[in-house]
Protein backbone atom coordinates (compact mmCIF):
# COMPACT_ATOMS: atom_id res chain seq x y z
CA UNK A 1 25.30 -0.93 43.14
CA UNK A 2 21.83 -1.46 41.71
CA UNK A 3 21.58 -4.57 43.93
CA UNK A 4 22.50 -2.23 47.14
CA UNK A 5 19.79 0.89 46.52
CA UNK A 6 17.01 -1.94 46.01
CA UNK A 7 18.10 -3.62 49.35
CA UNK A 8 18.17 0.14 50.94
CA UNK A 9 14.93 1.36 48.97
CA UNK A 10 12.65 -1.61 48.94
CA UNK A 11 9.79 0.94 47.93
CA UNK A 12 11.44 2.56 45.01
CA UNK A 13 9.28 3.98 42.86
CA UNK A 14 10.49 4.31 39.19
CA UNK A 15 9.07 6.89 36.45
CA UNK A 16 9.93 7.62 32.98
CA UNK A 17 12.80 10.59 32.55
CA UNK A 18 13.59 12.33 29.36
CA UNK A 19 16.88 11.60 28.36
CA UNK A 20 18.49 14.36 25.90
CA UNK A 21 20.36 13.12 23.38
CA UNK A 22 21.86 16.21 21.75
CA UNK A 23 24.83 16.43 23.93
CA UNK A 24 28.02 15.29 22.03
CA UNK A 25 29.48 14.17 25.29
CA UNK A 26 26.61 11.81 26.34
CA UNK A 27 26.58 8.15 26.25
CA UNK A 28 22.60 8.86 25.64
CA UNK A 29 23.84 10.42 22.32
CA UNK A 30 25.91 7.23 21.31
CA UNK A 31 22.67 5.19 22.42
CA UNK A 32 20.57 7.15 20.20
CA UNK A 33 22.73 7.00 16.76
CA UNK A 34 23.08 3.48 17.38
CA UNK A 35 18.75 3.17 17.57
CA UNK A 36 18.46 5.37 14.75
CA UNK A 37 19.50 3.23 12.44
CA UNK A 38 17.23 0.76 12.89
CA UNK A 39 13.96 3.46 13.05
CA UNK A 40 11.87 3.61 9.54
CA UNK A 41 12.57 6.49 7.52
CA UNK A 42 9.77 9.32 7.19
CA UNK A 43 8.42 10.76 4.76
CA UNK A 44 5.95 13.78 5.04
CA UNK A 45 3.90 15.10 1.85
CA UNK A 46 1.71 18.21 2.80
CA UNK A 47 -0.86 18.69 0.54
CA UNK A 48 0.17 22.64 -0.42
CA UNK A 49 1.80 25.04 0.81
CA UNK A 50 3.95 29.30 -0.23
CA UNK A 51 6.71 28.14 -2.37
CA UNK A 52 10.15 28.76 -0.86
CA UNK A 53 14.02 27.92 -1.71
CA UNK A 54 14.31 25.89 1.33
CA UNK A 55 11.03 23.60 1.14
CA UNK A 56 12.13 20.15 1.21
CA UNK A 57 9.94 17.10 0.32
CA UNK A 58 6.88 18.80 0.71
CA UNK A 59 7.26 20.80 -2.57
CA UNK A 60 10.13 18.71 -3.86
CA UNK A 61 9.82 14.79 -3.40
CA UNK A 62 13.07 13.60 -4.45
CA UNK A 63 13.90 14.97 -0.92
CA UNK A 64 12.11 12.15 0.01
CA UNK A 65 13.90 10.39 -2.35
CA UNK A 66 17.19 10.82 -1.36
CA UNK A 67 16.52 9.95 2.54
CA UNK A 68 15.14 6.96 0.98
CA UNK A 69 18.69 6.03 -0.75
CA UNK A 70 19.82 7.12 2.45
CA UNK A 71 18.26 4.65 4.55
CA UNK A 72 18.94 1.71 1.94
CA UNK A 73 22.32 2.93 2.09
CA UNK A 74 23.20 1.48 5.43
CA UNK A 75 25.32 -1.37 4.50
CA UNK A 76 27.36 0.71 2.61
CA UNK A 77 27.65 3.75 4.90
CA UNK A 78 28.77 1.95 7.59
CA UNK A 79 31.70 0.17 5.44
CA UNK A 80 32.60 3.84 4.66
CA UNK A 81 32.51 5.34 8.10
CA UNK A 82 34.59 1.92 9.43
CA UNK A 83 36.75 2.90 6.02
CA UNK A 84 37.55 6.63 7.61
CA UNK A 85 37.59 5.22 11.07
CA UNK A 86 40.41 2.99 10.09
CA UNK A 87 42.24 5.55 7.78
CA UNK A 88 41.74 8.51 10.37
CA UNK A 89 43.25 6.73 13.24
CA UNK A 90 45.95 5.56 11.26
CA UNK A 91 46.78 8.87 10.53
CA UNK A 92 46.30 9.72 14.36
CA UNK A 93 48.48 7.00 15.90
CA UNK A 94 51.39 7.79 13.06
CA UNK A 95 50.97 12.06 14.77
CA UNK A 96 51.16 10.37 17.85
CA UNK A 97 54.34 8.18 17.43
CA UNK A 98 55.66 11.47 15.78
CA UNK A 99 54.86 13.70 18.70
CA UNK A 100 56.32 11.40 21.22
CA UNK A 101 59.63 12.20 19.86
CA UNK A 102 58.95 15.72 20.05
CA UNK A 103 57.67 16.39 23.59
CA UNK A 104 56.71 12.82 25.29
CA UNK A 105 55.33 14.57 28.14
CA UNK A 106 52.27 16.24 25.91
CA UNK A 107 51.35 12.62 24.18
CA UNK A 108 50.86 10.87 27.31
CA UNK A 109 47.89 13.06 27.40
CA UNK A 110 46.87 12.60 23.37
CA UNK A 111 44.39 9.84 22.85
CA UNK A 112 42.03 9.70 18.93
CA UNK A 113 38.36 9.72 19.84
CA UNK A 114 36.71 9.06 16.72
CA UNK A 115 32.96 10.40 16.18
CA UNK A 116 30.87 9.41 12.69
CA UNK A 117 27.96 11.59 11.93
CA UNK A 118 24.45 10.98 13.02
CA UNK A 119 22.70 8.78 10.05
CA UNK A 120 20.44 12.50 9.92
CA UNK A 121 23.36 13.73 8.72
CA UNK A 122 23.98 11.62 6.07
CA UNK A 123 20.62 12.78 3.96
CA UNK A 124 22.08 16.58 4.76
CA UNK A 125 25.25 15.90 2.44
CA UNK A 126 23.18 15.61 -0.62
CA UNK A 127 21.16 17.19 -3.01
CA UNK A 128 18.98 16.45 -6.25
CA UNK A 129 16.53 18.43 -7.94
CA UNK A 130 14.66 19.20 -11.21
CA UNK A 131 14.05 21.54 -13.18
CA UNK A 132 11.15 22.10 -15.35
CA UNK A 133 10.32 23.36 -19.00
CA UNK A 134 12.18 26.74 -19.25
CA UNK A 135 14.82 26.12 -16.93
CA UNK A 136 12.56 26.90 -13.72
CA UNK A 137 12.49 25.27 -10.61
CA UNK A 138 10.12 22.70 -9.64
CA UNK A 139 9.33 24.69 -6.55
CA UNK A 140 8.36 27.69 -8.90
CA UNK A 141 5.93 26.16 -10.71
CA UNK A 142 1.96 25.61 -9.91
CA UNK A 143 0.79 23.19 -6.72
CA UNK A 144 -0.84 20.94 -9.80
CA UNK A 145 2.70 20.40 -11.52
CA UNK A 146 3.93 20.00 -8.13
CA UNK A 147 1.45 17.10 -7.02
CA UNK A 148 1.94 15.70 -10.65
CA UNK A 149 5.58 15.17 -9.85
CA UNK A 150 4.37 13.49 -6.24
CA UNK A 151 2.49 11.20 -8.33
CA UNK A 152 4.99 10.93 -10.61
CA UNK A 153 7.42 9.73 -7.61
CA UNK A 154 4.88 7.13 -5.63
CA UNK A 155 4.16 5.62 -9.16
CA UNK A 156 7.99 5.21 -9.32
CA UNK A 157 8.33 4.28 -5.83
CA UNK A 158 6.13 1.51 -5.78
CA UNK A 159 7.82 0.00 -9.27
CA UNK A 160 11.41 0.39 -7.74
CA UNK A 161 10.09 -1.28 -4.74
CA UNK A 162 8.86 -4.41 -6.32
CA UNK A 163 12.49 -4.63 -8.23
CA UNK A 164 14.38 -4.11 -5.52
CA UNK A 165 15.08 -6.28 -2.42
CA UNK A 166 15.66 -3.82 0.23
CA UNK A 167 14.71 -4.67 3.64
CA UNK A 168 14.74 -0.74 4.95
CA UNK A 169 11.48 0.65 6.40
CA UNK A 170 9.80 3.06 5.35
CA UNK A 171 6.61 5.33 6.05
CA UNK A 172 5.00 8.02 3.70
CA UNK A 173 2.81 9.96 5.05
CA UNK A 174 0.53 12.23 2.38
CA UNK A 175 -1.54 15.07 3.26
CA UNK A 176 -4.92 15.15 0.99
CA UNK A 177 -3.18 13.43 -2.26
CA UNK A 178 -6.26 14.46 -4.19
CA UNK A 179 -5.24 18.43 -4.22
CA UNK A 180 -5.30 19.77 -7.56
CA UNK A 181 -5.70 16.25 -9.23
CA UNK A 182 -7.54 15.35 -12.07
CA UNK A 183 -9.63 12.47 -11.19
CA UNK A 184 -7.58 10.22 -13.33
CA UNK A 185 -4.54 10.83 -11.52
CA UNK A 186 -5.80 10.45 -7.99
CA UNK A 187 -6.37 6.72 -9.33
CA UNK A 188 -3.56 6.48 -10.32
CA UNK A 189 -1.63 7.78 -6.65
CA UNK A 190 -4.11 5.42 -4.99
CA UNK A 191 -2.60 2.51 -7.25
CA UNK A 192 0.52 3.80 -6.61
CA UNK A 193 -0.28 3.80 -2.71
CA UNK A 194 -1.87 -0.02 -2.96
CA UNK A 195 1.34 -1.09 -4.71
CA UNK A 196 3.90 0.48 -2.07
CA UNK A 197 1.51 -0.86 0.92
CA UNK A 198 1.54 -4.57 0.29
CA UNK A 199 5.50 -4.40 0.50
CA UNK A 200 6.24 -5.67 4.23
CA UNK A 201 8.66 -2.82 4.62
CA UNK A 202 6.38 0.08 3.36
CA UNK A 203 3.67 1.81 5.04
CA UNK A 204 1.38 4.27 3.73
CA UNK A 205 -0.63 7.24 5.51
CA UNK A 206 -2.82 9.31 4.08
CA UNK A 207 -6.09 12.02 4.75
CA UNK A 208 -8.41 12.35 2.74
CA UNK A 209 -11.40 14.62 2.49
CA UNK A 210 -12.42 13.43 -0.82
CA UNK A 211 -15.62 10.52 -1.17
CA UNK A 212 -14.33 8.96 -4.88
CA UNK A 213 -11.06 8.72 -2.98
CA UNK A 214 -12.09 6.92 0.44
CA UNK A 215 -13.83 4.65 -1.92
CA UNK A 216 -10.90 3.10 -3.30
CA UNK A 217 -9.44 2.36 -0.37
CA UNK A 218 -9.41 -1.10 1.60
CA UNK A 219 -12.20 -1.14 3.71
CA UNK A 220 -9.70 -2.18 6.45
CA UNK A 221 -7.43 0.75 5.84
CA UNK A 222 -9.95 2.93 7.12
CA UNK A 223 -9.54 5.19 10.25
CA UNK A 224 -12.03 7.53 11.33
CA UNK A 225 -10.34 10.63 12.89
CA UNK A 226 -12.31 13.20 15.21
CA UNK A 227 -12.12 15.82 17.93
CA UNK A 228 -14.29 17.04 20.91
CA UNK A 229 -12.47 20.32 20.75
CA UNK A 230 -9.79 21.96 19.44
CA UNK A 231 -6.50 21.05 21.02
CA UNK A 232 -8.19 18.12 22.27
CA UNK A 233 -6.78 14.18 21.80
CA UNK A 234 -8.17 13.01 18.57
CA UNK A 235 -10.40 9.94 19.06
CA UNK A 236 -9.73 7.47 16.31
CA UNK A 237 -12.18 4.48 15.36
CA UNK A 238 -11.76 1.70 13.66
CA UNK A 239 -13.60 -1.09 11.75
CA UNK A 240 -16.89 -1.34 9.96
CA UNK A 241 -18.93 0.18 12.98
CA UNK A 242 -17.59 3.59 11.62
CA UNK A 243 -18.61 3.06 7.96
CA UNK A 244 -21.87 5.37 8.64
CA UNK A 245 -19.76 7.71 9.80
CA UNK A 246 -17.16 8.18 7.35
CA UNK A 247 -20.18 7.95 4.57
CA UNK A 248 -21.79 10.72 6.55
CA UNK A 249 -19.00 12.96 6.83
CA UNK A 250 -18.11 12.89 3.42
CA UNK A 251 -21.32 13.72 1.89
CA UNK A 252 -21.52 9.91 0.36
CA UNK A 253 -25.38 9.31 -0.50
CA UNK A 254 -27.16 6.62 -1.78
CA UNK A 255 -27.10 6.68 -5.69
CA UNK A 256 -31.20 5.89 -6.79
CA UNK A 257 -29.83 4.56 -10.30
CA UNK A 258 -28.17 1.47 -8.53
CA UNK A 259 -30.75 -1.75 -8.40
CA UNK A 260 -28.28 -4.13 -7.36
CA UNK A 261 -25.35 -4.28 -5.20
CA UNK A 262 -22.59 -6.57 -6.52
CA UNK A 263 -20.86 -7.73 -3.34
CA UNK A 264 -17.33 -9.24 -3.87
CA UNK A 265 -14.13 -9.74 -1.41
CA UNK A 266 -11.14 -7.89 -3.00
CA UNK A 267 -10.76 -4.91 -5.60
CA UNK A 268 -9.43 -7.10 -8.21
CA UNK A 269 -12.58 -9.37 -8.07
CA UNK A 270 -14.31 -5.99 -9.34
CA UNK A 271 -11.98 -5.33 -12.26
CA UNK A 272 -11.98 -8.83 -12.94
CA UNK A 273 -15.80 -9.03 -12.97
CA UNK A 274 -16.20 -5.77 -15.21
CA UNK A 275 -13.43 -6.91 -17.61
CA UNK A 276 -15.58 -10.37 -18.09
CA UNK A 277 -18.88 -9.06 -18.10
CA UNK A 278 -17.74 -6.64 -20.79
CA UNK A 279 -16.56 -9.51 -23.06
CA UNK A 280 -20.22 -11.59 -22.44
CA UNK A 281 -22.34 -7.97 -23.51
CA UNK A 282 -19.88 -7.93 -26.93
CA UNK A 283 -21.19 -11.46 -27.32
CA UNK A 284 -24.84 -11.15 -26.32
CA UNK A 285 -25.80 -7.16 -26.10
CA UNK A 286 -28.62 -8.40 -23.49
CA UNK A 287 -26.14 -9.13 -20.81
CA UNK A 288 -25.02 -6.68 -18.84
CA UNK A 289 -22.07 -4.92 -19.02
CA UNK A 290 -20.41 -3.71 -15.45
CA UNK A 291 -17.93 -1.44 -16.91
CA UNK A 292 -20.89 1.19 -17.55
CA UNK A 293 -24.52 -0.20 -16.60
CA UNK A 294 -25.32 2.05 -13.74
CA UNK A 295 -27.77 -0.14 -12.32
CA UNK A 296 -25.07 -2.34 -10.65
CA UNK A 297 -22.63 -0.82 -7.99
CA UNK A 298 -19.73 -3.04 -6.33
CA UNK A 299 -19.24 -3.75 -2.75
CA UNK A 300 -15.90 -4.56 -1.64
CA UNK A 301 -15.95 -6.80 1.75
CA UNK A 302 -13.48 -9.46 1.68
CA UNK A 303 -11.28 -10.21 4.54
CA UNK A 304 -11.75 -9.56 8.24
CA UNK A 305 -15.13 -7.37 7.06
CA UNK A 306 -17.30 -9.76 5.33
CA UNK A 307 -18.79 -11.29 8.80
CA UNK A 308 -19.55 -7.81 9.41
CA UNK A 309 -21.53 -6.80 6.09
CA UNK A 310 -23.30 -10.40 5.88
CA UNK A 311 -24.27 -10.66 9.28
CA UNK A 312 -25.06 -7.19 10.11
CA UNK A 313 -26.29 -6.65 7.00
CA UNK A 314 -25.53 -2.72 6.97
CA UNK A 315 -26.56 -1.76 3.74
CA UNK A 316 -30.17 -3.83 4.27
CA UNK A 317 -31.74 -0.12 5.10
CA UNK A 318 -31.16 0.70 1.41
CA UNK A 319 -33.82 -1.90 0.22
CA UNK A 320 -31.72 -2.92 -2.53
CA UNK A 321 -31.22 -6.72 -4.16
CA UNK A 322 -27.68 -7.70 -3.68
CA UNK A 323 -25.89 -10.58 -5.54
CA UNK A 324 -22.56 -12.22 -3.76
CA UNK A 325 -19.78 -14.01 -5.25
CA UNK A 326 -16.82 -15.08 -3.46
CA UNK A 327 -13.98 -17.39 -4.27
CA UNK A 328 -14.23 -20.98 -3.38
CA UNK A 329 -10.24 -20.90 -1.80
CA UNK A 330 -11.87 -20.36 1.80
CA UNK A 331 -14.15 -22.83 3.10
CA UNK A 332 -15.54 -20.07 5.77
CA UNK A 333 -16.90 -18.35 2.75
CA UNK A 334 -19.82 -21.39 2.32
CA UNK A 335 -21.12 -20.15 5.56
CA UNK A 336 -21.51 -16.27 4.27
CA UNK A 337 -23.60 -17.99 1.20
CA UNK A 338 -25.67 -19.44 3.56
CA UNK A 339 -26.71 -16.61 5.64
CA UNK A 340 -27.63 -14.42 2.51
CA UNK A 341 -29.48 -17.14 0.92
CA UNK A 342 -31.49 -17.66 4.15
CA UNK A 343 -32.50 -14.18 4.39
CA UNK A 344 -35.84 -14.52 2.74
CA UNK A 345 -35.38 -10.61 2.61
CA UNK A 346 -38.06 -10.85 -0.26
CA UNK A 347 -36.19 -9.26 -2.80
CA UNK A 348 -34.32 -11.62 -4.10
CA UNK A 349 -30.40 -11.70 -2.88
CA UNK A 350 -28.15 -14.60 -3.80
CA UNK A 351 -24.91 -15.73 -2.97
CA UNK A 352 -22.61 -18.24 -4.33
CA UNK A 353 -18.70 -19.53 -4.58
CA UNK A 354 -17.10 -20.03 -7.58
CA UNK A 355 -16.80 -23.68 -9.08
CA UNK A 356 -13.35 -22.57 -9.84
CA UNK A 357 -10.25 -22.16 -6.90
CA UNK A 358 -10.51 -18.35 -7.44
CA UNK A 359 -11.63 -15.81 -9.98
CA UNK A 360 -7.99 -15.87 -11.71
CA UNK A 361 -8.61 -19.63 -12.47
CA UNK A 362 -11.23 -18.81 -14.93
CA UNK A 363 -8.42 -16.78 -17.10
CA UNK A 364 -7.31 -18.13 -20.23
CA UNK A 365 -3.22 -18.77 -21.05
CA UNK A 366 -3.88 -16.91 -24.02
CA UNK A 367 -4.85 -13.71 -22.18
CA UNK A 368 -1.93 -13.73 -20.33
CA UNK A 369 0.53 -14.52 -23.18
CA UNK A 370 -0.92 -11.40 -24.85
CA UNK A 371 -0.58 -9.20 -21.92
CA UNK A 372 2.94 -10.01 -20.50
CA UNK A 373 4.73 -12.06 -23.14
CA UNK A 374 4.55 -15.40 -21.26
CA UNK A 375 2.22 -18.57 -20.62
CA UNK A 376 1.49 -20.34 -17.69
CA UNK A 377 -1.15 -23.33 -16.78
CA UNK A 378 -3.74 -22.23 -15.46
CA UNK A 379 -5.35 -24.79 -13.31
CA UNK A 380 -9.07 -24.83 -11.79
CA UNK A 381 -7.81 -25.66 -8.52
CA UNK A 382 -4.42 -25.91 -7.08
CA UNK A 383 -2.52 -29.79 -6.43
CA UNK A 384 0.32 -31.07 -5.59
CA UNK A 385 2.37 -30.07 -8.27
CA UNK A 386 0.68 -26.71 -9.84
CA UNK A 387 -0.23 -23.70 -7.19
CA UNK A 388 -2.32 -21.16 -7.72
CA UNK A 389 -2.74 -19.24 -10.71
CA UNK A 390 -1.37 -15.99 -9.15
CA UNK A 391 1.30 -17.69 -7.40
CA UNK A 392 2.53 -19.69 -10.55
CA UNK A 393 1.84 -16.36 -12.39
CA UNK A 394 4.09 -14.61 -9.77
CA UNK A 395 6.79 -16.84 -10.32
CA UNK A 396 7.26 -17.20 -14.25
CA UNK A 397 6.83 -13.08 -13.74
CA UNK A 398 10.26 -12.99 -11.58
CA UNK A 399 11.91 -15.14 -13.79
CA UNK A 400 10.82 -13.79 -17.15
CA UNK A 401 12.06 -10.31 -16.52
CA UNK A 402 14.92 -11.87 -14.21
CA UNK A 403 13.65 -10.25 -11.24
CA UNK A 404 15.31 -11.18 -7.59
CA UNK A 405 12.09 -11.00 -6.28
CA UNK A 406 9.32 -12.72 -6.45
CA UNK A 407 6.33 -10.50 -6.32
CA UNK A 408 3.51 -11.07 -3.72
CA UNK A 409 0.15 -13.24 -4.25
CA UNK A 410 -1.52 -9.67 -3.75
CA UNK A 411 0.38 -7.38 -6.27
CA UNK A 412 0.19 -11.23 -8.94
CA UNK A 413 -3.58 -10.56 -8.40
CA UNK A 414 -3.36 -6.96 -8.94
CA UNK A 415 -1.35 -7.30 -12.76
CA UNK A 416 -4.00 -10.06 -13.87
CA UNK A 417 -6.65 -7.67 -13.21
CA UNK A 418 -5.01 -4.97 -14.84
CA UNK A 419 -3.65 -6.85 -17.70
CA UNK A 420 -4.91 -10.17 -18.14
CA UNK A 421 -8.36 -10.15 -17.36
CA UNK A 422 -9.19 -7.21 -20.26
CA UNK A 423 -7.21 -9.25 -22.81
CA UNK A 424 -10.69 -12.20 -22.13
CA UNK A 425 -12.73 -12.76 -24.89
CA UNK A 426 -16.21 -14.77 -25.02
CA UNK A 427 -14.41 -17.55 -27.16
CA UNK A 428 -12.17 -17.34 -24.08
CA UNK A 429 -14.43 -17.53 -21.12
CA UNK A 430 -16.54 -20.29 -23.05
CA UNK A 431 -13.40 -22.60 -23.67
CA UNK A 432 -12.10 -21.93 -19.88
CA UNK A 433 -16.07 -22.27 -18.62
CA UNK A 434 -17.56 -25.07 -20.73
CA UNK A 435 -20.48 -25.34 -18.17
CA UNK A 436 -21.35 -21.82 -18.43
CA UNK A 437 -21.35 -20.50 -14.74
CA UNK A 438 -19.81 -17.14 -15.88
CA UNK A 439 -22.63 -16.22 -18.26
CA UNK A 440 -24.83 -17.82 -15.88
CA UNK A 441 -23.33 -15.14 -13.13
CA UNK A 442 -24.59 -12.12 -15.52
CA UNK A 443 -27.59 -13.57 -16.68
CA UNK A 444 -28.79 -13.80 -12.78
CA UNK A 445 -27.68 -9.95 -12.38
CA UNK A 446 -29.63 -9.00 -15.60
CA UNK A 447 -32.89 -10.46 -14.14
CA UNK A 448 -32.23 -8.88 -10.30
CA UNK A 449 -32.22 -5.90 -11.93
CA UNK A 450 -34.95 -5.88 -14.28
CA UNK A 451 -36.96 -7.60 -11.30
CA UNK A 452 -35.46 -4.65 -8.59
């Protein structure tokens, strides 16, 4: 047939039709619960809104809990629904075989269509929520208890998801997470948020109004979001080109306390720097500690963006000394030294890699006995036989909590930072750095900014 209307209409010209799949009758409803399946489950937090009975995840997130069980479910569901399938038609075929001996003529004509619900449905059959102090609903209570519980939950989420090994998809999409949040707990969501997106099968969306926010986030994350009119198509840029943009539309302003910008490719290269640098100043008061000298401020722009900030050189309009240390695991990265160094920008920038593989190699065993209850080697660089430290970390961190999974080379770096790296003493450093480049590191920063 298809073959004959192409022969008869050689000029056929083919559009895109809506399709409705909401008739129970339609193969295009079939189609569609068979797609459905395989879609991501969404998740929408809005960022407030009038309490009422029937709000789902947007004032109560174990909604979104519970279409997340849902859509991990699958497996099961469909041995349940083939369960009832089987069992339903049994029970069909023995009323049929029964009602042939009553009136044959009538089942000729009596044939068991069975019909599962739509995996929406599933979500629909169940219900959890919580109640707070004094017996009153969660939805009663103030948008600040309500947000703490949507902390709460993405703090949870992102734990169960590095336990677990489910392969379902999913997308959260948050509305303005800093609402009524203490300043401490918006870290701690954006943690949470970092955590849940380096999982292959999570993605996280969020708007944000908020400058200390923004900050936080991957520089690569970033979309900037606009409109001509209202009603209009949004226009959304990406990339470092928009940076300006972003800064100018959230009121972020050059702080005049900063001397020296501290240029480094990840977040956990800051925490790692601040933690060390803290242990050096409780050692020797004259170097500088990062954790709370205000002279210094850190520029993440690893990754894709670091061609962009060195060669560009956006932040050169600020007239500030910057100092840029980047691991020695990418051999692009000896190229980035050597533009900065050749600036001659007469004020003094430098750039170097570290001796070391990485920042992480400069940890000490001992740190991260203390912190998680295990050793590992840690190696300066990486051979045949011992990998990196966060993969090795990663590793005896799967198998000393007897974890299926092993957890990513990103989230390995993220619990050294946050665990290890504090536990580093100056006895430490000095026995994992016998040459001194660490100190030498700080003692460089204290004179660019006594100099700036």
């Amino acid at each position: 047939m298809r073959k004959a209307i192409w022969q008869h209409f050689p000029d056929l010209q083919l559009k895109e039709t809506t399709i409705p799949v909401s008739k129970p009758k339609e193969d295009s409803k079939r189609i569609w619960e068979k797609i459905e399946i395989l879609l991501p489950m969404f998740a929408i937090f809005q960022s407030d809104r009038a309490s009422k009975d029937s709000d789902g995840e947007v004032q109560n997130p174990l909604k979104g809990a519970v279409a997340t069980a849902i859509a991990e479910a699958q497996t099961q569901i469909a041995e349940i629904e083939q369960m009832v399938r089987e069992k339903s038609e049994e029970i069909a075929k023995l009323t049929h075989h029964a009602l042939k001996q009553i009136d044959p003529n009538l089942a000729e004509s009596l044939e068991p269509k069975f019909s599962p619900p739509a995996p929406s449905k599933w979500a629909n059959l169940f219900s959890l929520s919580m109640e707070t102090n004094g017996n009153i609903a969660l939805n009663k209570r103030g948008s600040g208890v309500r947000r703490m519980i949507l902390v709460s939950f993405f703090k949870a989420e992102a734990e169960r998801k590095l336990l677990s090994n489910s392969k379902s998809n999913v997308i959260y999409a948050i509305e303005e997470p800093e609402t009524s949040q203490h300043p401490s707990n918006q870290k701690i969501l954006i943690n949470s948020f970092k955590d849940l997106a380096v999982n292959e099968n999570s993605q996280v969306i969020l708007t944000t109004h908020s400058p200390g926010l923004a900050s936080d986030l991957p520089t690569e994350s970033i979309r900037f979001v606009s409109s001509s009119s209202i009603g209009a198509t949004p226009n959304i840029e990406v990339g470092v080109d928009v940076f300006d943009k972003v800064a100018d539309t959230l009121g972020l302003v050059p702080d005049s306390r900063v001397k020296v910008l501290i240029f480094v490719e990840g977040p956990t290269d800051v925490q790692a720097l601040k933690c060390l640098s803290k242990a050096i100043h409780m050692d020797d008061q004259q170097s500088p500690n990062l954790e709370t000298d205000e002279r210094f401020a850190f520029v993440v722009s690893g990754g894709a963006t670091l061609k962009h900030w060195v060669t560009k050189n956006y932040l050169g309009n600020l007239g500030l000394t910057e100092f840029h240390l980047y691991d020695n695991d990418v051999a692009t990265y000896q190229d980035t030294v050597n533009q900065v160094n050749g600036r001659n920008d007469n004020r003094g920038s430098f750039a170097t890699l570290t001796a070391k593989h990485e920042i992480e190699s400069y940890l000490h065993s001992g740190a991260i006995l203390e912190a998680f209850g295990f050793e590992i080697e840690v190696a300066d660089h990486p051979n045949d036989i011992t990998g990196t430290v966060p993969k090795e970390f990663a590793k005896s961190f799967a198998e000393h909590h007897n974890r299926p999974n092993i957890p990513s080379e990103g989230t390995a770096k993220k619990k050294l930072a946050e665990s290890a790296f504090p536990k580093m003493t100056a006895a430490w450093i000095d026995e994992r750095d016998a040459e001194g480049e660490v100190r030498g590191w700080f003692r460089r920063l204290r004179a660019m900014a006594e100099q700036a």
